[in-house]
Protein backbone atom coordinates (compact mmCIF):
# COMPACT_ATOMS: atom_id res chain seq x y z
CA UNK A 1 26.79 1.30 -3.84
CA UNK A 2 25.13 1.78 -7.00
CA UNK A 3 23.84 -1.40 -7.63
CA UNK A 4 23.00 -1.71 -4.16
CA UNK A 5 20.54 1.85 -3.75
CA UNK A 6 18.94 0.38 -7.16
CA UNK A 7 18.15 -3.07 -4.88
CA UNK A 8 17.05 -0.96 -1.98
CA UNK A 9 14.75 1.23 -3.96
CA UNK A 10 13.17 -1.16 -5.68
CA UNK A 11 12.75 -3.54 -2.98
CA UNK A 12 11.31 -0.38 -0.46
CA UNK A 13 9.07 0.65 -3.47
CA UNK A 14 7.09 -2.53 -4.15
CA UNK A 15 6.76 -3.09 -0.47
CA UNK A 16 4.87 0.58 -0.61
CA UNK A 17 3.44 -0.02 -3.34
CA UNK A 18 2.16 -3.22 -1.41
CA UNK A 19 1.53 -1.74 1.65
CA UNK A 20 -0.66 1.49 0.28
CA UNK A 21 -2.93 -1.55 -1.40
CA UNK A 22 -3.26 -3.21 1.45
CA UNK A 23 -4.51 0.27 3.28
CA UNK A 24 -6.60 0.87 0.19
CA UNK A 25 -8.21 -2.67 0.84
CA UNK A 26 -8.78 -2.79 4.48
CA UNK A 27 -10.01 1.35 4.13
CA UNK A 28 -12.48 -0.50 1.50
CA UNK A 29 -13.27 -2.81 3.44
CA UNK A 30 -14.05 -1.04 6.84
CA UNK A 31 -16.10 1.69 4.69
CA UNK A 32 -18.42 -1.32 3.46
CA UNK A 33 -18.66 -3.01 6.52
CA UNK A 34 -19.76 0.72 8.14
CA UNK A 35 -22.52 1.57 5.59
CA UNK A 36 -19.69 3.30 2.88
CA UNK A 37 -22.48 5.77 2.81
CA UNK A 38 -20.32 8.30 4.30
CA UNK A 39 -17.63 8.64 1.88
C-alpha cells in the first residue's frame, strides 16, 4: 500500500500539474485570439 499511494500520488500529481498547464495555455490562448484586452 505504501509504495503504491506514493505511485498514485505522484502519477495523479504530474498529470494535474499537466493538465492545469494545458488550461493555462489554451485560457492564453483563447484570451489572445479574443483581443486579451479584457483581462
Amino acid at each position: 500500500m505504501g509504495l503504491l499511494g506514493v505511485v498514485v500520488i505522484t502519477a495523479v500529481s504530474l498529470l494535474g500539474n499537466q493538465l492545469w498547464a494545458l488550461l493555462q495555455t489554451v485560457g492564453n490562448t483563447i484570451s489572445t485570439a479574443s483581443g486579451g484586452a479584457g483581462g
